[in-house]
PDB file of N, CA and C in Angstrom:
ATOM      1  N   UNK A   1      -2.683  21.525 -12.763  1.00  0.00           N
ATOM      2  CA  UNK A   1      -2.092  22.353 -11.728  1.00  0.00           C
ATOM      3  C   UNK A   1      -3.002  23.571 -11.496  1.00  0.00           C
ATOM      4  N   UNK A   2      -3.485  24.094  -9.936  1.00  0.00           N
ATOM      5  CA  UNK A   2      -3.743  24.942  -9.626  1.00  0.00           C
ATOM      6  C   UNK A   2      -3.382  26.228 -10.006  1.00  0.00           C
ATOM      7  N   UNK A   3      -3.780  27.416 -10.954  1.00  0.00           N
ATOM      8  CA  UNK A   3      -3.585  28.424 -10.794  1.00  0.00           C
ATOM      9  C   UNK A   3      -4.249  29.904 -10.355  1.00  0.00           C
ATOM     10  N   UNK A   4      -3.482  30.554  -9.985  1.00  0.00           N
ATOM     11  CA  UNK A   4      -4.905  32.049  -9.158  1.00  0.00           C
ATOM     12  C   UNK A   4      -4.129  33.333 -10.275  1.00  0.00           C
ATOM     13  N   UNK A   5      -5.110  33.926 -10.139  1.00  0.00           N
ATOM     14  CA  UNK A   5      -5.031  35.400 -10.537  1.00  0.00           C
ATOM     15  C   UNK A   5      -5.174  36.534  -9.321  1.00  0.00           C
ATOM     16  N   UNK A   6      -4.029  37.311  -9.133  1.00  0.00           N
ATOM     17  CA  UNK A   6      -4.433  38.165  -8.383  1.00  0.00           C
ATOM     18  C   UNK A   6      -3.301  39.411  -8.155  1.00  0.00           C
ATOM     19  N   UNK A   7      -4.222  40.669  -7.403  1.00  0.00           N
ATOM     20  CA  UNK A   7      -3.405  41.532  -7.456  1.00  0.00           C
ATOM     21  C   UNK A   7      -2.805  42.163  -6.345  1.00  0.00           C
ATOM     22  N   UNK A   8      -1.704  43.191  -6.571  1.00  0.00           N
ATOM     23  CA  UNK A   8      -1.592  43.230  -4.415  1.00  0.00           C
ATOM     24  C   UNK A   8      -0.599  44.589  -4.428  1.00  0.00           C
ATOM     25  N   UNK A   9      -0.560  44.861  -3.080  1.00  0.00           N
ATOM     26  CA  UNK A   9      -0.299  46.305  -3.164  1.00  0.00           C
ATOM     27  C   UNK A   9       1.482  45.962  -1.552  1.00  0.00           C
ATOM     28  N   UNK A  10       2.735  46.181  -2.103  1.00  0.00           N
ATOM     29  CA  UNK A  10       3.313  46.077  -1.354  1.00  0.00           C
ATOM     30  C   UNK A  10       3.697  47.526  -0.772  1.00  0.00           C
ATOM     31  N   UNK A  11       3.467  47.403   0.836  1.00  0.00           N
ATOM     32  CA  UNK A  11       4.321  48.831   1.479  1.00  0.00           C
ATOM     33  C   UNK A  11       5.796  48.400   2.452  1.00  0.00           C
ATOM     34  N   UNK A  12       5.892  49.417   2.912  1.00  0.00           N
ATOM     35  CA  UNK A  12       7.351  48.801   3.860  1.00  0.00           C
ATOM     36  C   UNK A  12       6.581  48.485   5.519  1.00  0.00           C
ATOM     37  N   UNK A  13       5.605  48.840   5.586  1.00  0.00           N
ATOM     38  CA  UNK A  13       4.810  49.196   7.467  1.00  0.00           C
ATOM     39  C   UNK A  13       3.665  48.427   7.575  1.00  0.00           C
ATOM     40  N   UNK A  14       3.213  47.595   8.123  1.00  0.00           N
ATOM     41  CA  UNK A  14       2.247  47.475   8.882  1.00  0.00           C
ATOM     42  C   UNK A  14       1.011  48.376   9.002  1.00  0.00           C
ATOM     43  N   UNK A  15       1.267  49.425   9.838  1.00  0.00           N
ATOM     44  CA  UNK A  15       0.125  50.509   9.760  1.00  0.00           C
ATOM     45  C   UNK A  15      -0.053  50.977   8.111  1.00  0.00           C
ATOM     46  N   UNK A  16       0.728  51.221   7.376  1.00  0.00           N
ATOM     47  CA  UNK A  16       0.347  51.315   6.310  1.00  0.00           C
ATOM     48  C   UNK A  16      -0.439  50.779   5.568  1.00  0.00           C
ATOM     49  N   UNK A  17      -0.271  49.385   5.673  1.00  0.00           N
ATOM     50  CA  UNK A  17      -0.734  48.613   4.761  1.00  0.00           C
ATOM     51  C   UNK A  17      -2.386  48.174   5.692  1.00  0.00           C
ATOM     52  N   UNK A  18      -2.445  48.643   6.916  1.00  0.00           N
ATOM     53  CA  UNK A  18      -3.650  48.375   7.442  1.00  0.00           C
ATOM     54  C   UNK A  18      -5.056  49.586   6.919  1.00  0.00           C
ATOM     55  N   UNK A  19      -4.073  50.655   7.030  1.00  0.00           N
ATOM     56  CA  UNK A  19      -3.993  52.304   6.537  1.00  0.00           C
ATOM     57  C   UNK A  19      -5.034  51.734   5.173  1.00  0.00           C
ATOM     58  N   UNK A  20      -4.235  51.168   4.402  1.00  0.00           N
ATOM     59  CA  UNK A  20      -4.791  50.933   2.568  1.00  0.00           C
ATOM     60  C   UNK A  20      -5.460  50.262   3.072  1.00  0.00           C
ATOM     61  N   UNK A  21      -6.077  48.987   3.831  1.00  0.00           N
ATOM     62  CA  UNK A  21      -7.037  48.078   3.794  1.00  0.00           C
ATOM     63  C   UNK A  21      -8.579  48.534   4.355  1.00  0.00           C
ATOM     64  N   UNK A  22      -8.086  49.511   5.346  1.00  0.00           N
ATOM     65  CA  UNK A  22      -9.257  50.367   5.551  1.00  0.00           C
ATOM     66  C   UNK A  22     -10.566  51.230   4.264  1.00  0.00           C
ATOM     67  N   UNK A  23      -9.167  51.935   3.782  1.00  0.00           N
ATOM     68  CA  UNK A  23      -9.681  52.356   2.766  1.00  0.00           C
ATOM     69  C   UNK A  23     -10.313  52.004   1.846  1.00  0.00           C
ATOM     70  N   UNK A  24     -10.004  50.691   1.081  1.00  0.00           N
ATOM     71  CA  UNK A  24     -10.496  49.924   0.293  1.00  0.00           C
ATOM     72  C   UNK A  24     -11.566  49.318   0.661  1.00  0.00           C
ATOM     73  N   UNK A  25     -11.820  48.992   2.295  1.00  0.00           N
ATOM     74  CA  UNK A  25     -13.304  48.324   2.714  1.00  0.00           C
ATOM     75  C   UNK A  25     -14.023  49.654   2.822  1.00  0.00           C
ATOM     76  N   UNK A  26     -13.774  50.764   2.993  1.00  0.00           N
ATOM     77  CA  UNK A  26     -14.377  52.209   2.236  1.00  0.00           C
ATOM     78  C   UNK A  26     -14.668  52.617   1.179  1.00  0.00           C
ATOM     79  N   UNK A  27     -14.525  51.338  -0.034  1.00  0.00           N
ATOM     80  CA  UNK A  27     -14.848  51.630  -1.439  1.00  0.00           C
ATOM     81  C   UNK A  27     -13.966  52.572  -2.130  1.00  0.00           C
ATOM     82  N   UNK A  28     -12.633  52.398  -1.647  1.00  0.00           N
ATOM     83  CA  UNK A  28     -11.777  53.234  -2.749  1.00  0.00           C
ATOM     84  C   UNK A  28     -11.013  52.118  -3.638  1.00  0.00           C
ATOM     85  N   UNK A  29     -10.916  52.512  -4.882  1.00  0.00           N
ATOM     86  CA  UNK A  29     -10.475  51.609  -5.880  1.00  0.00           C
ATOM     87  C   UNK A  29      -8.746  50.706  -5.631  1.00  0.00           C
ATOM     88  N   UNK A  30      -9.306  50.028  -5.541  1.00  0.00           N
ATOM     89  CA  UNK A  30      -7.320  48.963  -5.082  1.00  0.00           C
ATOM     90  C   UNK A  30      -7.056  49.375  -5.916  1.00  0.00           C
ATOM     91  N   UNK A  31      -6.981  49.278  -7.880  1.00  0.00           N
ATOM     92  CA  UNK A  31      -5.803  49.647  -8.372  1.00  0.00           C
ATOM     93  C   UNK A  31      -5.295  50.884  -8.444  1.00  0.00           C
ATOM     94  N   UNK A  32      -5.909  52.236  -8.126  1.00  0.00           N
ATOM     95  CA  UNK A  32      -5.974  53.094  -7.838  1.00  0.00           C
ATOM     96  C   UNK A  32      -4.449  53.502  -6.692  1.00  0.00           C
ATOM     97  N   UNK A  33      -5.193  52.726  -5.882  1.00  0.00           N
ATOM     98  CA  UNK A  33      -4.174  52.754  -4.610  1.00  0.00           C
ATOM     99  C   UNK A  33      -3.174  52.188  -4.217  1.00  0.00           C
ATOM    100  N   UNK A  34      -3.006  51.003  -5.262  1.00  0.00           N
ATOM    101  CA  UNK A  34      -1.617  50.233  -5.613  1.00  0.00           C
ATOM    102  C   UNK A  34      -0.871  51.326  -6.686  1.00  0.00           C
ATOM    103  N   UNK A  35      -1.537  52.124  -7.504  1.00  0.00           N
ATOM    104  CA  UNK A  35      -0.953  52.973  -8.245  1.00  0.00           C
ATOM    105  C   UNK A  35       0.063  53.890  -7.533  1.00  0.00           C
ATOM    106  N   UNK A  36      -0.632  54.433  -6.304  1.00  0.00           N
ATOM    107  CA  UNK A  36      -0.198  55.591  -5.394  1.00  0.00           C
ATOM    108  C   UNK A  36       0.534  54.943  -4.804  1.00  0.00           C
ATOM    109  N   UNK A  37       0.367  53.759  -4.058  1.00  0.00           N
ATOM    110  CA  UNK A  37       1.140  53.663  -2.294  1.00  0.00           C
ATOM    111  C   UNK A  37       2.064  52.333  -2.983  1.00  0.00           C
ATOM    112  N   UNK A  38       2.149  51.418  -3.724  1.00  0.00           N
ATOM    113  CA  UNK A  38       3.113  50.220  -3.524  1.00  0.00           C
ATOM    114  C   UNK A  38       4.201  50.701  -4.502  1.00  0.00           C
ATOM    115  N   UNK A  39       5.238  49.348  -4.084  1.00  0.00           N
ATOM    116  CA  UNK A  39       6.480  49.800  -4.055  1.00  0.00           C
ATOM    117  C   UNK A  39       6.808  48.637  -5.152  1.00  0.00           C
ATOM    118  N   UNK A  40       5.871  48.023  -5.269  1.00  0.00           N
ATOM    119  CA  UNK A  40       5.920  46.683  -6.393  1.00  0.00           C
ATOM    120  C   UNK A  40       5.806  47.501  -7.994  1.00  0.00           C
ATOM    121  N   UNK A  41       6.905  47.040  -8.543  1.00  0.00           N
ATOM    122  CA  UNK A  41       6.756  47.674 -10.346  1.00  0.00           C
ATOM    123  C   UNK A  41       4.888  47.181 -10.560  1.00  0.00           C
ATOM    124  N   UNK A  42       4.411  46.114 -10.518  1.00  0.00           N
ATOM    125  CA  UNK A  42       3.157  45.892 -10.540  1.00  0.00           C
ATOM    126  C   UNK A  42       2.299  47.254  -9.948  1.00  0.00           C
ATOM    127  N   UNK A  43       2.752  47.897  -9.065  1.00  0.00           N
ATOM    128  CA  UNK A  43       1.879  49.021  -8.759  1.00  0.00           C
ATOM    129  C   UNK A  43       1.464  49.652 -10.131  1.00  0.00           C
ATOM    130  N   UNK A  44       2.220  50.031 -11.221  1.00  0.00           N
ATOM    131  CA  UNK A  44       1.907  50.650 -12.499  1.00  0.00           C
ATOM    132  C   UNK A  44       0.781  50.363 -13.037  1.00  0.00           C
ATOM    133  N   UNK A  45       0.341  48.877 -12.480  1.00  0.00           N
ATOM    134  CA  UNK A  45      -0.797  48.118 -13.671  1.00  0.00           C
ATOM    135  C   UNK A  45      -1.604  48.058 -12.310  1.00  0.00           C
ATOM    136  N   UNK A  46      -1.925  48.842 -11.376  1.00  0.00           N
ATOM    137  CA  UNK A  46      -2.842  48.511 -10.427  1.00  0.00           C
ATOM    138  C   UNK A  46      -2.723  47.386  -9.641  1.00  0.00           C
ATOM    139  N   UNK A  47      -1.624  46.838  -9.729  1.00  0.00           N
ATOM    140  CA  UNK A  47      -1.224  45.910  -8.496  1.00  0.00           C
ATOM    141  C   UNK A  47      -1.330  43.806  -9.416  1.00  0.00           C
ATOM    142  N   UNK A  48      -1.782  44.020 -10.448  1.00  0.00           N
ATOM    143  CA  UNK A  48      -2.227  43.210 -11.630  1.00  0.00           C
ATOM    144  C   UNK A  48      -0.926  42.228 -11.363  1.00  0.00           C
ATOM    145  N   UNK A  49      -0.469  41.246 -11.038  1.00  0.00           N
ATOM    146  CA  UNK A  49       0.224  40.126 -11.154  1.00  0.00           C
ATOM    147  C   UNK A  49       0.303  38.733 -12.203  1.00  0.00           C
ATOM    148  N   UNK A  50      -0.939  39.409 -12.748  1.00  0.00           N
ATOM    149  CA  UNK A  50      -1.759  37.965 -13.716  1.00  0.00           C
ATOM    150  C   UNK A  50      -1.663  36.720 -13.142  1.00  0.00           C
ATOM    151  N   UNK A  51      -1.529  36.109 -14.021  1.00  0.00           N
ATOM    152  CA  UNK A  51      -1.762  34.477 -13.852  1.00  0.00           C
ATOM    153  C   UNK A  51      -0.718  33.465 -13.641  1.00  0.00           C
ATOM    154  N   UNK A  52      -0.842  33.119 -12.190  1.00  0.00           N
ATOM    155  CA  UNK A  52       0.690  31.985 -11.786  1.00  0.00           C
ATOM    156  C   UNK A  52       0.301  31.195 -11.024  1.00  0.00           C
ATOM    157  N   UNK A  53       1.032  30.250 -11.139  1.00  0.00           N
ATOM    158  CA  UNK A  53       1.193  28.879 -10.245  1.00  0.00           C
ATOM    159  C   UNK A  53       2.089  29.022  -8.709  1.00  0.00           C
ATOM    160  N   UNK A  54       1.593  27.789  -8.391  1.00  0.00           N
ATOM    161  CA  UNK A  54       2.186  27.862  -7.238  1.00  0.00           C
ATOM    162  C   UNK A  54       3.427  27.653  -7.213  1.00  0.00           C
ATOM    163  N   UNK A  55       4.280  28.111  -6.607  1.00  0.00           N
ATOM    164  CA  UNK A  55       5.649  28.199  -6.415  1.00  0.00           C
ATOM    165  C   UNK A  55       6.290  29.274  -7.190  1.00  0.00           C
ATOM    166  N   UNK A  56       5.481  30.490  -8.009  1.00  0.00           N
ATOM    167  CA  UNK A  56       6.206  31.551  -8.348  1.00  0.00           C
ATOM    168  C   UNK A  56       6.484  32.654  -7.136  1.00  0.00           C
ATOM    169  N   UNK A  57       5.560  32.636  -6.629  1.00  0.00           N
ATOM    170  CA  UNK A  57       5.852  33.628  -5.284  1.00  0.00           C
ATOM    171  C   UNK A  57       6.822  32.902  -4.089  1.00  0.00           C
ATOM    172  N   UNK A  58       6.830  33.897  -3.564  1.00  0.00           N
ATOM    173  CA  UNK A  58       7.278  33.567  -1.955  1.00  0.00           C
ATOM    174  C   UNK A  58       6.679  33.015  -1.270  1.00  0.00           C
ATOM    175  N   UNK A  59       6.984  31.883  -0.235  1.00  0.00           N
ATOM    176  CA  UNK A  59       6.256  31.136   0.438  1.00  0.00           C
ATOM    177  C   UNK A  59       4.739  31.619   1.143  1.00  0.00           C
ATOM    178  N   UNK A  60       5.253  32.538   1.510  1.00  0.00           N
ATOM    179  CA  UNK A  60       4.543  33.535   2.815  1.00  0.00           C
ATOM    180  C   UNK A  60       2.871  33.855   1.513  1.00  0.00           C
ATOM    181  N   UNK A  61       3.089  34.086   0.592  1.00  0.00           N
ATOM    182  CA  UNK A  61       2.389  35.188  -0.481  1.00  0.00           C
ATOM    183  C   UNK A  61       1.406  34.000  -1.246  1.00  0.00           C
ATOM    184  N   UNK A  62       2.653  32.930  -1.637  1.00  0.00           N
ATOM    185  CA  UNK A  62       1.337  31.650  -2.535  1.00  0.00           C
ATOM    186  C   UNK A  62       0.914  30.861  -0.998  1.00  0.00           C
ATOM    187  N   UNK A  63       1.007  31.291   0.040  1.00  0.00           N
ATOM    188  CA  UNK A  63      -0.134  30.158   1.306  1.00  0.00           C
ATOM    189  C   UNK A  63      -0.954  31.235   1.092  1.00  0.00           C
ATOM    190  N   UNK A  64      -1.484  32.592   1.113  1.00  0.00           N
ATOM    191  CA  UNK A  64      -2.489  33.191   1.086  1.00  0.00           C
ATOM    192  C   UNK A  64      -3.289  33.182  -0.388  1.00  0.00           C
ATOM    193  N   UNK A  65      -2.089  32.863  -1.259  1.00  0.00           N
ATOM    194  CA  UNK A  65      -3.284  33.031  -2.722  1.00  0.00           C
ATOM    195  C   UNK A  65      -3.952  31.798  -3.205  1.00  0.00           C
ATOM    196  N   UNK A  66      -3.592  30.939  -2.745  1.00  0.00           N
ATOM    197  CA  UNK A  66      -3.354  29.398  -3.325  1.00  0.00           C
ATOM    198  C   UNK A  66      -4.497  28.872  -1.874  1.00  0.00           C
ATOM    199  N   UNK A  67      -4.957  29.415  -0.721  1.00  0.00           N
ATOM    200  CA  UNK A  67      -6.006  28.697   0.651  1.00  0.00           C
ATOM    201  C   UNK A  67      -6.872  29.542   0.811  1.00  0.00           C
ATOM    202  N   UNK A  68      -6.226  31.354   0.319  1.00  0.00           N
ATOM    203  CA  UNK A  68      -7.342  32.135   1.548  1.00  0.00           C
ATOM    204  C   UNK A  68      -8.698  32.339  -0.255  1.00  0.00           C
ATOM    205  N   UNK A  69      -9.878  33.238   0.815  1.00  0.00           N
ATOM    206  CA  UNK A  69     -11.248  33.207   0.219  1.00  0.00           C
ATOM    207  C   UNK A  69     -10.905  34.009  -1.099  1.00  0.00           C
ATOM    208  N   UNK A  70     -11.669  33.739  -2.273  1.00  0.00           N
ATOM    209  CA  UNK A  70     -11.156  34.446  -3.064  1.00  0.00           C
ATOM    210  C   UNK A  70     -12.271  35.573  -3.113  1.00  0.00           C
ATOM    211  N   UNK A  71     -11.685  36.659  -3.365  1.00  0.00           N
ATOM    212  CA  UNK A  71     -12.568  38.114  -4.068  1.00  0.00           C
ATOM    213  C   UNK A  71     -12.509  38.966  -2.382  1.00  0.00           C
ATOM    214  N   UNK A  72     -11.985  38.552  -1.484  1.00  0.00           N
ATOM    215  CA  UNK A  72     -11.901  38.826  -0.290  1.00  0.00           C
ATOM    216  C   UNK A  72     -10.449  39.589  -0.305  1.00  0.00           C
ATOM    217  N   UNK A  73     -10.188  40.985   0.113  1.00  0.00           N
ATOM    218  CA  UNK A  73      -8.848  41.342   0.557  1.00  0.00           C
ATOM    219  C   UNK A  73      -8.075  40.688   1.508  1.00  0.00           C
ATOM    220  N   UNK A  74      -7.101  40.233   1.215  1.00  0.00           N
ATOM    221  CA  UNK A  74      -6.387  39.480   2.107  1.00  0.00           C
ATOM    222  C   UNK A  74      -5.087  40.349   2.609  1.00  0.00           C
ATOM    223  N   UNK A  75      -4.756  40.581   4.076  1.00  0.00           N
ATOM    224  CA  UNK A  75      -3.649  40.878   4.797  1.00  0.00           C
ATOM    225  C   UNK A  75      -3.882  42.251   5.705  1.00  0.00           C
ATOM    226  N   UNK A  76      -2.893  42.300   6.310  1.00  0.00           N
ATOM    227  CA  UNK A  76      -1.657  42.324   6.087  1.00  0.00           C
ATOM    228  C   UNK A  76      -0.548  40.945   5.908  1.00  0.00           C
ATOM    229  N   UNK A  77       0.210  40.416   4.936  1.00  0.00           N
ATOM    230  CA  UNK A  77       0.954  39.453   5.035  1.00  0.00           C
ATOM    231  C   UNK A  77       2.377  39.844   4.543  1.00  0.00           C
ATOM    232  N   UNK A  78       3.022  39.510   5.435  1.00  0.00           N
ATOM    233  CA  UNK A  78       4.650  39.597   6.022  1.00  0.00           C
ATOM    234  C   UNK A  78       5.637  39.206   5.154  1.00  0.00           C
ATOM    235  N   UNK A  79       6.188  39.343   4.289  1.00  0.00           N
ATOM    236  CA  UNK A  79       7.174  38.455   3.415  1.00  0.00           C
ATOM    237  C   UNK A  79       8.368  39.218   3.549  1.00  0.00           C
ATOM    238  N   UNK A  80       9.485  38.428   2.923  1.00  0.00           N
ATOM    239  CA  UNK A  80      11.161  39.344   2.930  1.00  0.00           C
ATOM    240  C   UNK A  80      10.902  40.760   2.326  1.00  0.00           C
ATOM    241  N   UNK A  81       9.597  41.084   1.718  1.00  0.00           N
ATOM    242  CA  UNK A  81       9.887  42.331   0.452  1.00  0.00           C
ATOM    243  C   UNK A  81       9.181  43.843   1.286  1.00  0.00           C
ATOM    244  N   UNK A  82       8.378  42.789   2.003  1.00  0.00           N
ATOM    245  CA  UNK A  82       7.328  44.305   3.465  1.00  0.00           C
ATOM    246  C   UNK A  82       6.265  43.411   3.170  1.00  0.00           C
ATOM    247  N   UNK A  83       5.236  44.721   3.608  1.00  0.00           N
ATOM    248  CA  UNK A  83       3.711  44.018   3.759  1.00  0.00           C
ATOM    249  C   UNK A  83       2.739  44.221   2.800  1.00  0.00           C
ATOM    250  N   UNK A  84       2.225  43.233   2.690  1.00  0.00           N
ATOM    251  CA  UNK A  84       0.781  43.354   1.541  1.00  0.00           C
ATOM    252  C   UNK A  84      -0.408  42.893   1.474  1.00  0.00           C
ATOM    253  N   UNK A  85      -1.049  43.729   0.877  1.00  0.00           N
ATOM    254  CA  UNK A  85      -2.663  43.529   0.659  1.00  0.00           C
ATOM    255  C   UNK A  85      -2.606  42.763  -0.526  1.00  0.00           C
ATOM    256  N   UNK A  86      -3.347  41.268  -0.377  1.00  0.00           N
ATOM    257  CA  UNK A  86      -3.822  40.568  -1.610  1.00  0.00           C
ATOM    258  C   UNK A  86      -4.932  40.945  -2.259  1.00  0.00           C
ATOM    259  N   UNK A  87      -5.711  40.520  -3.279  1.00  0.00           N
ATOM    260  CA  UNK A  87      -6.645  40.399  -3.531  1.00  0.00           C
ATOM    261  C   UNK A  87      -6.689  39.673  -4.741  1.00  0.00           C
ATOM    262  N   UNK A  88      -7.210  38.455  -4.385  1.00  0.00           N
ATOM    263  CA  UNK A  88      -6.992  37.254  -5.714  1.00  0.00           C
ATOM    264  C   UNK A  88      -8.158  37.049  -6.319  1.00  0.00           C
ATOM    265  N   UNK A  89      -8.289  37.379  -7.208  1.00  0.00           N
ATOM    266  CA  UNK A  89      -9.727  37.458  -8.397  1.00  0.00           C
ATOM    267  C   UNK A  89      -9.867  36.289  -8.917  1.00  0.00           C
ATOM    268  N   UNK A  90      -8.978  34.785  -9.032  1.00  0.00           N
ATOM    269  CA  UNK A  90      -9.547  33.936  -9.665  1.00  0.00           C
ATOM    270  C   UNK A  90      -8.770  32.758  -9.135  1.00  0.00           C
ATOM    271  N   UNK A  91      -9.022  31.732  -9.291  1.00  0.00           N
ATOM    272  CA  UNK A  91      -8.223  30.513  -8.655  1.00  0.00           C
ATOM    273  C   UNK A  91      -8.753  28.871  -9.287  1.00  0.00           C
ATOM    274  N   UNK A  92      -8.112  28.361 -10.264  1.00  0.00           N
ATOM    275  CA  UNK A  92      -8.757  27.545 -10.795  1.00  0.00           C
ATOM    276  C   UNK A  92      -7.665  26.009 -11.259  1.00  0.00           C
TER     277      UNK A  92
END
């Protein structure tokens, strides 16, 4: 079975979360900024989710971790919880 590693930063807005993606292609540190801005208990550990399979997330969340490029920030993506920036470090 497929599994990814990755970490992610949830806000409640859109512009927000476009807001953080900017920044980060500006070289400011994601866990840093998952520390400050998300709303995910994971914000504590820098946005750190560890290691899961498919079908632990929400639909919306494992189609981006489980298809999109890895080491690439991924989103804004839409789920029941708000919006988030991925960023999946491993996928194997």
């Amino acid at each position: 079975m497929t599994k990814a590693k990755a970490r992610h930063i949830l806000v409640e807005t859109e512009a927000e979360c476009l807001a953080l993606k900017d920044k980060i292609n500006n070289f400011e540190e994601f866990d840093q900024l998952a520390r400050e801005h998300s709303m995910c208990p994971s914000g504590r550990v820098g946005g750190d989710l560890g290691i899961f399979g498919p079908g632990k997330m929400v639909p919306e969340f494992d189609d981006v971790v489980f298809n999109a490029e890895i080491g690439k920030i991924q989103g804004p993506v839409l789920t029941q919880f708000g919006y988030h920036l991925i960023w999946i470090t491993a996928r194997k």
